[in-house]
PDB file of N, CA and C in Angstrom:
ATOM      1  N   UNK A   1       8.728-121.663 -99.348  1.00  0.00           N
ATOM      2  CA  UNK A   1       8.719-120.269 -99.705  1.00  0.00           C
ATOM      3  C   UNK A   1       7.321-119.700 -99.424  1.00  0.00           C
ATOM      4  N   UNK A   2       7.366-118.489 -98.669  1.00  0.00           N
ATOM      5  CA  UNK A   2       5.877-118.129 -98.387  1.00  0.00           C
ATOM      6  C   UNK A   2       5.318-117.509 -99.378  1.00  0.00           C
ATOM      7  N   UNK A   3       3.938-117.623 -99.762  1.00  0.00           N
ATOM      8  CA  UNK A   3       3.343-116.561-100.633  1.00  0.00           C
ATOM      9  C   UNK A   3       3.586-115.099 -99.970  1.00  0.00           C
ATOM     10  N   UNK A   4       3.073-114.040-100.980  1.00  0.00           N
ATOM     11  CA  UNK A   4       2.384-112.681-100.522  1.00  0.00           C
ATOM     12  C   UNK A   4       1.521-112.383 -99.431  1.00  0.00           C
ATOM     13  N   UNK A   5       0.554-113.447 -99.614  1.00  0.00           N
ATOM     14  CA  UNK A   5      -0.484-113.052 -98.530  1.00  0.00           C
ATOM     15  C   UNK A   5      -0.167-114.219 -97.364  1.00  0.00           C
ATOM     16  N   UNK A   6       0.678-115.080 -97.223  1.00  0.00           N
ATOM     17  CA  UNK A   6       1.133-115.235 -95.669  1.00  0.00           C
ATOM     18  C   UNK A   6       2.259-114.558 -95.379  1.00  0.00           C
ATOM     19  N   UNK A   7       3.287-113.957 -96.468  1.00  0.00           N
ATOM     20  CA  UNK A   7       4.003-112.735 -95.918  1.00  0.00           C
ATOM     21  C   UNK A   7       3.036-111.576 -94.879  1.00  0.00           C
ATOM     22  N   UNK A   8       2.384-111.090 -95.759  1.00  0.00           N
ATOM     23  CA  UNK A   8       0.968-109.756 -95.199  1.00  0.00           C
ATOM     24  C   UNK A   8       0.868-110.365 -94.207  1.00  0.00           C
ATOM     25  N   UNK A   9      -0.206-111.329 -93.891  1.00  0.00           N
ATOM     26  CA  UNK A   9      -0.598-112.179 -92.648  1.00  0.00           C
ATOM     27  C   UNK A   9       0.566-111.963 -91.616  1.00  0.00           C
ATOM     28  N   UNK A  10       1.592-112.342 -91.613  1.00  0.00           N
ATOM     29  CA  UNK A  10       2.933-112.364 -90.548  1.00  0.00           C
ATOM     30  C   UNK A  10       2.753-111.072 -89.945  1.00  0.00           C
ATOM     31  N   UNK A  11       3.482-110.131 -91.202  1.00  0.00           N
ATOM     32  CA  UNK A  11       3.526-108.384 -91.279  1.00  0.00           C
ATOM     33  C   UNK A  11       2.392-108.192 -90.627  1.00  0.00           C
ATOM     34  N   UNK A  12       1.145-108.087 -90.751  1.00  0.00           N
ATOM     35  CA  UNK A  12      -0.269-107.788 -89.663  1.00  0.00           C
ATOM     36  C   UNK A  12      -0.065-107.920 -88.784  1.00  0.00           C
ATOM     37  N   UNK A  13       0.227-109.045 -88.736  1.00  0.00           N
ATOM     38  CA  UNK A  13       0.304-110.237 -87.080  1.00  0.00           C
ATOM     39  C   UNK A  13       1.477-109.284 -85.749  1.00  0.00           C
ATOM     40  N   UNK A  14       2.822-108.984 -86.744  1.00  0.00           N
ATOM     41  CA  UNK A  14       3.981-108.381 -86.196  1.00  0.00           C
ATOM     42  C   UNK A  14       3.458-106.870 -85.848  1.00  0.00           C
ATOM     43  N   UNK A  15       2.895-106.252 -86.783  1.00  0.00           N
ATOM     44  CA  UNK A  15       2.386-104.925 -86.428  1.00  0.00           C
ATOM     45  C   UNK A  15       1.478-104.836 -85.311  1.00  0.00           C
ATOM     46  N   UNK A  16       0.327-105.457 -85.650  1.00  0.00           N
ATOM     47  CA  UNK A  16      -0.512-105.458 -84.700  1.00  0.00           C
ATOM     48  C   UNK A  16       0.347-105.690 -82.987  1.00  0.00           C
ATOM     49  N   UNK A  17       1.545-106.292 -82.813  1.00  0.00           N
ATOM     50  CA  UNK A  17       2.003-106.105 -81.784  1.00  0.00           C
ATOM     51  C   UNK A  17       2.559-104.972 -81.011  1.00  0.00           C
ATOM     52  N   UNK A  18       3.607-104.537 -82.503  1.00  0.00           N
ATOM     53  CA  UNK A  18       3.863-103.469 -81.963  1.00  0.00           C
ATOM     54  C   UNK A  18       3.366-101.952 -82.062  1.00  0.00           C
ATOM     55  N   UNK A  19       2.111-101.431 -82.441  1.00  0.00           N
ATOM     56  CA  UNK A  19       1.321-100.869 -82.909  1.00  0.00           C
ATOM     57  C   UNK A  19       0.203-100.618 -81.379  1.00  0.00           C
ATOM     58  N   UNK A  20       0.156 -99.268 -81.355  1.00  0.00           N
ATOM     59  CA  UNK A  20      -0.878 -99.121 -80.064  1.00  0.00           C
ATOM     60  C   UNK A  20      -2.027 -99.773 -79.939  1.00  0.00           C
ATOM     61  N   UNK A  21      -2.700 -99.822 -78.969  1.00  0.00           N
ATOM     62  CA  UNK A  21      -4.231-100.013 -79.245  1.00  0.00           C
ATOM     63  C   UNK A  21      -4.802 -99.267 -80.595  1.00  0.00           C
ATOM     64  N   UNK A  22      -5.979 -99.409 -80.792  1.00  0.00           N
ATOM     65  CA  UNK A  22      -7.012 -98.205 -81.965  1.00  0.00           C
ATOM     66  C   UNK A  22      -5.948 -98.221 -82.815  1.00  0.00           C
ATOM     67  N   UNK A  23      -5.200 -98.852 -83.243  1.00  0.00           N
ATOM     68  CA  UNK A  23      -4.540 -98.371 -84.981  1.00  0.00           C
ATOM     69  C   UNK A  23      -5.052 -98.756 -86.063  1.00  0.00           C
ATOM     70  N   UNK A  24      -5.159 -98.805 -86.641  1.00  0.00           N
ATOM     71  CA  UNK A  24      -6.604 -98.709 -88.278  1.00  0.00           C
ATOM     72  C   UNK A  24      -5.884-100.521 -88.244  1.00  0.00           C
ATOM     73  N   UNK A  25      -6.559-100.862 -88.759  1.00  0.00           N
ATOM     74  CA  UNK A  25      -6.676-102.451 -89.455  1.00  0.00           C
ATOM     75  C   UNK A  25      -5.117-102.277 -90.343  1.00  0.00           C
ATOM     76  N   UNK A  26      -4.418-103.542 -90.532  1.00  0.00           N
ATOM     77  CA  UNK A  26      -3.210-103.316 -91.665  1.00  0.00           C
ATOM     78  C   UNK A  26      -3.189-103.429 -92.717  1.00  0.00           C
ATOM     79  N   UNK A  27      -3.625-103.001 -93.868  1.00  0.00           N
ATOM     80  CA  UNK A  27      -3.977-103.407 -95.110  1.00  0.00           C
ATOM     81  C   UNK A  27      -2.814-102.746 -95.699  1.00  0.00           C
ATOM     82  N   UNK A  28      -2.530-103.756 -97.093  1.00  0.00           N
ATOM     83  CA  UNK A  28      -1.467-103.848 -97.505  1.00  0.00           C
ATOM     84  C   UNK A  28      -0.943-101.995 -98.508  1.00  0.00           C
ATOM     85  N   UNK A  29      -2.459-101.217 -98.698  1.00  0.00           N
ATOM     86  CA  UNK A  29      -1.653 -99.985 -98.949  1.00  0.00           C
ATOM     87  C   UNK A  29      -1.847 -99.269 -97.977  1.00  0.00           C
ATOM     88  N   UNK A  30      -1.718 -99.526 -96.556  1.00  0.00           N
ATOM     89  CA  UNK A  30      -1.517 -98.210 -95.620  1.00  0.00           C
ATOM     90  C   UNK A  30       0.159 -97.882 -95.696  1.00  0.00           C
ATOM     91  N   UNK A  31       0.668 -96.570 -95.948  1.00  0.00           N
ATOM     92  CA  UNK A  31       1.503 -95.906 -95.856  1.00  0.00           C
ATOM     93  C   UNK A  31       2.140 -96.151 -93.962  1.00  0.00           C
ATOM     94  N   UNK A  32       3.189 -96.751 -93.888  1.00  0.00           N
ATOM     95  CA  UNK A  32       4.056 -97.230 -92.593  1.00  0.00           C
ATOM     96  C   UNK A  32       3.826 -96.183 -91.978  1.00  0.00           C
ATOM     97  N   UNK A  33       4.850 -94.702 -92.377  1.00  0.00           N
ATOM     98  CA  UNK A  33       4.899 -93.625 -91.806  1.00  0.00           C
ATOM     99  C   UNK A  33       3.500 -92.693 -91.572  1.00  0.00           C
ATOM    100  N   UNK A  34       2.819 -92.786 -92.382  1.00  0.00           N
ATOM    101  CA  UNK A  34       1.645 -91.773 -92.502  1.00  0.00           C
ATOM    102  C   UNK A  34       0.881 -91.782 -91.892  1.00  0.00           C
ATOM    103  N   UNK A  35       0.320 -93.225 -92.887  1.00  0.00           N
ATOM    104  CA  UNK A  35      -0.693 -94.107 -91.893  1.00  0.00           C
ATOM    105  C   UNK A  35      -0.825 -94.718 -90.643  1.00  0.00           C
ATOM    106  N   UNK A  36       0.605 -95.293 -90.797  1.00  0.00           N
ATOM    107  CA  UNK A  36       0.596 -96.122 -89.123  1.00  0.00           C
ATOM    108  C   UNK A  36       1.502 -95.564 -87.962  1.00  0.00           C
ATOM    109  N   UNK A  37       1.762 -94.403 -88.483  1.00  0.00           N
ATOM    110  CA  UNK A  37       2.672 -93.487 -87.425  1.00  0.00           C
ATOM    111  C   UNK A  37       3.740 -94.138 -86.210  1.00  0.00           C
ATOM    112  N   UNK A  38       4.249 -94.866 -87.924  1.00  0.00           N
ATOM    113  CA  UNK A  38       5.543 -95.850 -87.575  1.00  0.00           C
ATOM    114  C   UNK A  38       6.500 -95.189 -87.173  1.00  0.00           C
ATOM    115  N   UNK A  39       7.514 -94.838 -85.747  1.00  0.00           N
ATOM    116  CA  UNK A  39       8.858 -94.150 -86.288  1.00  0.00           C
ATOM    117  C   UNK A  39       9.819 -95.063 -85.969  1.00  0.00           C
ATOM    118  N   UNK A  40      11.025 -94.661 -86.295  1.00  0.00           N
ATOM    119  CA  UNK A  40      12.333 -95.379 -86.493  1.00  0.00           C
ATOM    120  C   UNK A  40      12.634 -96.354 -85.792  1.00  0.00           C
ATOM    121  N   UNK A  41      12.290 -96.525 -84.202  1.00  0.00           N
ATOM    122  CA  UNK A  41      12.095 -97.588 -83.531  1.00  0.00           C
ATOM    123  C   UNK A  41      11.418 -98.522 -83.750  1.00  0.00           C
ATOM    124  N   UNK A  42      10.192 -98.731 -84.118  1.00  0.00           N
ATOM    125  CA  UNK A  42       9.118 -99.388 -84.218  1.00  0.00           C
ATOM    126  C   UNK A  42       9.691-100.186 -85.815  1.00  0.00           C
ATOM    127  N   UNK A  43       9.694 -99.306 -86.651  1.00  0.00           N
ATOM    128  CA  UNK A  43      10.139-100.276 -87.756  1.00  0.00           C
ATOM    129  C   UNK A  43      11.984-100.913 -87.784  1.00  0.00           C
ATOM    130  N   UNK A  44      12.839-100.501 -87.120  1.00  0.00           N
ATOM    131  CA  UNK A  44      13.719-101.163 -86.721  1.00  0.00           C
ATOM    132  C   UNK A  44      13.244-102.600 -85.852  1.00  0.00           C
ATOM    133  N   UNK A  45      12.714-102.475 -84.799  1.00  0.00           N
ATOM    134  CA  UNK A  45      12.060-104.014 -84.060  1.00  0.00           C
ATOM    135  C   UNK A  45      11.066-104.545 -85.228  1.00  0.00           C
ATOM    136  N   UNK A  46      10.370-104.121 -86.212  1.00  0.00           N
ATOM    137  CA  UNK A  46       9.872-104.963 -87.522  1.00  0.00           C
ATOM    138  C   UNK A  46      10.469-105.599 -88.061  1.00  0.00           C
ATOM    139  N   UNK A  47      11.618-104.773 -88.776  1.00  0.00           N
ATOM    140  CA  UNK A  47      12.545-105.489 -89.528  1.00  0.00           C
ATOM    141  C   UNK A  47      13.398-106.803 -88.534  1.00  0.00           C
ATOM    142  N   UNK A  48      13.512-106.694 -87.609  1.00  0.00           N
ATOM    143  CA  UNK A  48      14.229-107.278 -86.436  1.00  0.00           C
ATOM    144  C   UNK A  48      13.413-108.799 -86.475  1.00  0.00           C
ATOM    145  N   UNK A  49      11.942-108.672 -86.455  1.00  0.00           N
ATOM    146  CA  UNK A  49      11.157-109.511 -86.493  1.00  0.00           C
ATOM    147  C   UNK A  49      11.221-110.207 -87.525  1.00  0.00           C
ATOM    148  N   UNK A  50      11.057-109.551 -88.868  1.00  0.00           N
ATOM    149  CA  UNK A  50      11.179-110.121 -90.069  1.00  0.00           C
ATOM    150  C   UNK A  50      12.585-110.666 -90.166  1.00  0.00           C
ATOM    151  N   UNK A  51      13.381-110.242 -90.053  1.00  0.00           N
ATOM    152  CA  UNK A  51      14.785-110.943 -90.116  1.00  0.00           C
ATOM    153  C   UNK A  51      14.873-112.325 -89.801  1.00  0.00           C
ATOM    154  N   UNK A  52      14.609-112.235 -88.205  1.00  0.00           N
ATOM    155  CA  UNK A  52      14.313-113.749 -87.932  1.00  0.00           C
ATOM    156  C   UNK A  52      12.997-114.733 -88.154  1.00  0.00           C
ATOM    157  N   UNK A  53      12.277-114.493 -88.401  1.00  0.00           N
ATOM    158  CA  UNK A  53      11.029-115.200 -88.776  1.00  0.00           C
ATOM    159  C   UNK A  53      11.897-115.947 -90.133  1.00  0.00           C
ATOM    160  N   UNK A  54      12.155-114.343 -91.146  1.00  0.00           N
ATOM    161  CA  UNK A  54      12.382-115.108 -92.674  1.00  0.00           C
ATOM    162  C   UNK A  54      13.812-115.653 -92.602  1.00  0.00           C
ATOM    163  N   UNK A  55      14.438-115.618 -91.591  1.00  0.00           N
ATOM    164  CA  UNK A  55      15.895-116.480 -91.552  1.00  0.00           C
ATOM    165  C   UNK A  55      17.164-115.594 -92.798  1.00  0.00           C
ATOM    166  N   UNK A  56      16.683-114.240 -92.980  1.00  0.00           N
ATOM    167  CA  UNK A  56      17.697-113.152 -93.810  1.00  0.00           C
ATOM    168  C   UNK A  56      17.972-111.692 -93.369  1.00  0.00           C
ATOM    169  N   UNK A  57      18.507-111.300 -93.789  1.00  0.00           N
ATOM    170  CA  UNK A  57      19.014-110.041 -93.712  1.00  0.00           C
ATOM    171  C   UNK A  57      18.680-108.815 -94.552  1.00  0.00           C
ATOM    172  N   UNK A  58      18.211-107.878 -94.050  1.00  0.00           N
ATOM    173  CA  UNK A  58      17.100-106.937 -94.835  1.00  0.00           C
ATOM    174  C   UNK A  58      18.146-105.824 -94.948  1.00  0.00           C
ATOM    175  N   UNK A  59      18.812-105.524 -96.509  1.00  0.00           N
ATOM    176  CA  UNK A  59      19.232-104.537 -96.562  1.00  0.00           C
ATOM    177  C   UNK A  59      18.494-103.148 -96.507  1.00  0.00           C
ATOM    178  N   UNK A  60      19.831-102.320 -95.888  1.00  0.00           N
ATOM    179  CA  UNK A  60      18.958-100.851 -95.592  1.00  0.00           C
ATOM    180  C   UNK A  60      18.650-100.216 -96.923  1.00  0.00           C
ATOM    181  N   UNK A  61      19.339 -99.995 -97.764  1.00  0.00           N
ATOM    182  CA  UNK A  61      18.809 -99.940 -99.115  1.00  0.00           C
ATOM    183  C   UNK A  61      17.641 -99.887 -99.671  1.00  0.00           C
ATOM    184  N   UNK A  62      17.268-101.376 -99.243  1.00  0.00           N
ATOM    185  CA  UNK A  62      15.743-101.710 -99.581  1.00  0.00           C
ATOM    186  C   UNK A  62      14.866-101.010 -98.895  1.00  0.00           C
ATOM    187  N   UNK A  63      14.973-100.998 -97.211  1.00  0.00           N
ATOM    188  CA  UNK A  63      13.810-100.069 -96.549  1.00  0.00           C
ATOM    189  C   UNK A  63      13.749 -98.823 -96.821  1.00  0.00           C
ATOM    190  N   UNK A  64      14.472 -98.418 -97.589  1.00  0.00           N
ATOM    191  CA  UNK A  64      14.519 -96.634 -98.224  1.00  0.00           C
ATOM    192  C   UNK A  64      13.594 -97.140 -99.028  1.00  0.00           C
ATOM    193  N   UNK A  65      13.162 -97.688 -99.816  1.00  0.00           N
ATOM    194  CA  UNK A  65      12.176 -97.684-101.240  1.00  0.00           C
ATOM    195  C   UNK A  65      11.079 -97.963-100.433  1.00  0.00           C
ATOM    196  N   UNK A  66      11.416 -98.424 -99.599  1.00  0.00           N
ATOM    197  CA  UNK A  66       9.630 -99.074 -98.992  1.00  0.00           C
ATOM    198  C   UNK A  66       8.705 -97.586 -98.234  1.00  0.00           C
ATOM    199  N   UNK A  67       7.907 -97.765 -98.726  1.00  0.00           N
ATOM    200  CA  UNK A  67       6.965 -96.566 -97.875  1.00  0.00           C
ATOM    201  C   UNK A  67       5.410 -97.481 -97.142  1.00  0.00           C
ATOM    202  N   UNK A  68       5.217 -98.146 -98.446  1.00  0.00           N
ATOM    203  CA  UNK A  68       3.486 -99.141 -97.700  1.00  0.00           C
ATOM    204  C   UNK A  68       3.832-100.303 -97.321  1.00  0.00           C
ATOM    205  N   UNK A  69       2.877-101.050 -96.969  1.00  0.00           N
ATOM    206  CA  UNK A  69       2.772-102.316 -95.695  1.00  0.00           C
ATOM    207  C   UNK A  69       2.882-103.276 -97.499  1.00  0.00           C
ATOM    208  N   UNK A  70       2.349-102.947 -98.254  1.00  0.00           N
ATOM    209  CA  UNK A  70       2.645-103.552 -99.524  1.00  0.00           C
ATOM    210  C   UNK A  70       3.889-103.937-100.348  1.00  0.00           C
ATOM    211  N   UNK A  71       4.251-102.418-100.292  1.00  0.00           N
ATOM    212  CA  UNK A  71       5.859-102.751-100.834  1.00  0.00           C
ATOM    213  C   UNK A  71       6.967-103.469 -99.912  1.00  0.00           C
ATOM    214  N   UNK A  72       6.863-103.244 -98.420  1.00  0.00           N
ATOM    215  CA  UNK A  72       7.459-104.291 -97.851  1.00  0.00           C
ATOM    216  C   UNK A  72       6.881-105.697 -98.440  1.00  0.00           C
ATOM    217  N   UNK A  73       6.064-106.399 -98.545  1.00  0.00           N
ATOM    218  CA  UNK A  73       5.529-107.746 -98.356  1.00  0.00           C
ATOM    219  C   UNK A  73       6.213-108.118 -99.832  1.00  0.00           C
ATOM    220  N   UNK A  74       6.260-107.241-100.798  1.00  0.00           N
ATOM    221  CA  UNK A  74       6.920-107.492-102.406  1.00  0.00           C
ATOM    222  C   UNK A  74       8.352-107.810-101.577  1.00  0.00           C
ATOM    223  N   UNK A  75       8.696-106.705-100.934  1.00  0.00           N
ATOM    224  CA  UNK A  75      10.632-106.933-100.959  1.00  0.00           C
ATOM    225  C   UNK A  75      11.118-107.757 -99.943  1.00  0.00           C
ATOM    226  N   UNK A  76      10.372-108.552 -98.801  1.00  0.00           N
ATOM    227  CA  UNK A  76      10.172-109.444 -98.486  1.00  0.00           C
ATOM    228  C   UNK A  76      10.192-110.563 -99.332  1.00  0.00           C
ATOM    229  N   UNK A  77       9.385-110.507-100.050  1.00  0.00           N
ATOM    230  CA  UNK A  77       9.078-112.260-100.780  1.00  0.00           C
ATOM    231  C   UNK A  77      10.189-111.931-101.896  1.00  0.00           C
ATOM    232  N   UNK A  78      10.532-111.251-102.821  1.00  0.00           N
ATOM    233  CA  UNK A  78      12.341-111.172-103.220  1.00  0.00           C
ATOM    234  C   UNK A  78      12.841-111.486-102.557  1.00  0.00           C
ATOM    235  N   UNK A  79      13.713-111.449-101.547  1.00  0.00           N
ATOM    236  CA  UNK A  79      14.567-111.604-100.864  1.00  0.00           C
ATOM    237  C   UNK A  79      13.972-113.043-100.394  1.00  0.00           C
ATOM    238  N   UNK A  80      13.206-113.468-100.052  1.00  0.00           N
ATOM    239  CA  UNK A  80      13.356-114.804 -99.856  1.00  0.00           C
ATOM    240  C   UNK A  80      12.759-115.847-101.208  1.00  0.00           C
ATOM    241  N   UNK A  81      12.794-115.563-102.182  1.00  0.00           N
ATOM    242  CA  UNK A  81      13.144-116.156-103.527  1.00  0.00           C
ATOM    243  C   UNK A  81      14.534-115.936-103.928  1.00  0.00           C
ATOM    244  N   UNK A  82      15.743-115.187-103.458  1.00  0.00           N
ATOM    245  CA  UNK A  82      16.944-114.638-104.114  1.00  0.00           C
ATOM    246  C   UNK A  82      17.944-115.739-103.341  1.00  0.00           C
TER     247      UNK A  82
END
């Protein structure tokens, strides 16, 4: 079971890919949309990533509550404790 902060670590790792050049560092309260001028594509191929890395299925449900790089890494590590 991964901690929090090798969840984050992954999540960085995954962003930083798909994320332009010059995008601010990923720290766990940058705002997805605000901050990282995530849109619907970009965090669809995230979740896509996370899916298979964590070997589950990310209800849509859940990505409605999520707004920061934080609250994903919480509903992440639920879901792979559940």
């Amino acid at each position: 079971m991964a901690t929090q902060a090798q969840i984050l670590e992954q999540i960085q790792e995954m962003l930083a890919a798909i994320l332009p050049q010059g995008a601010p560092r990923v720290t766990a309260d940058l705002d997805l949309i605000n901050d990282l001028n995530i849109d619907s594509l970009k965090v669809m191929e995230l979740v896509e990533k996370l899916e298979d890395a964590y070997d589950l299925s990310i209800p849509i449900n859940i990505l409605a509550g999520v707004r920061t790089v934080g609250e994903l890494v919480e509903a992440i590590r639920r879901l792979t404790e559940s």
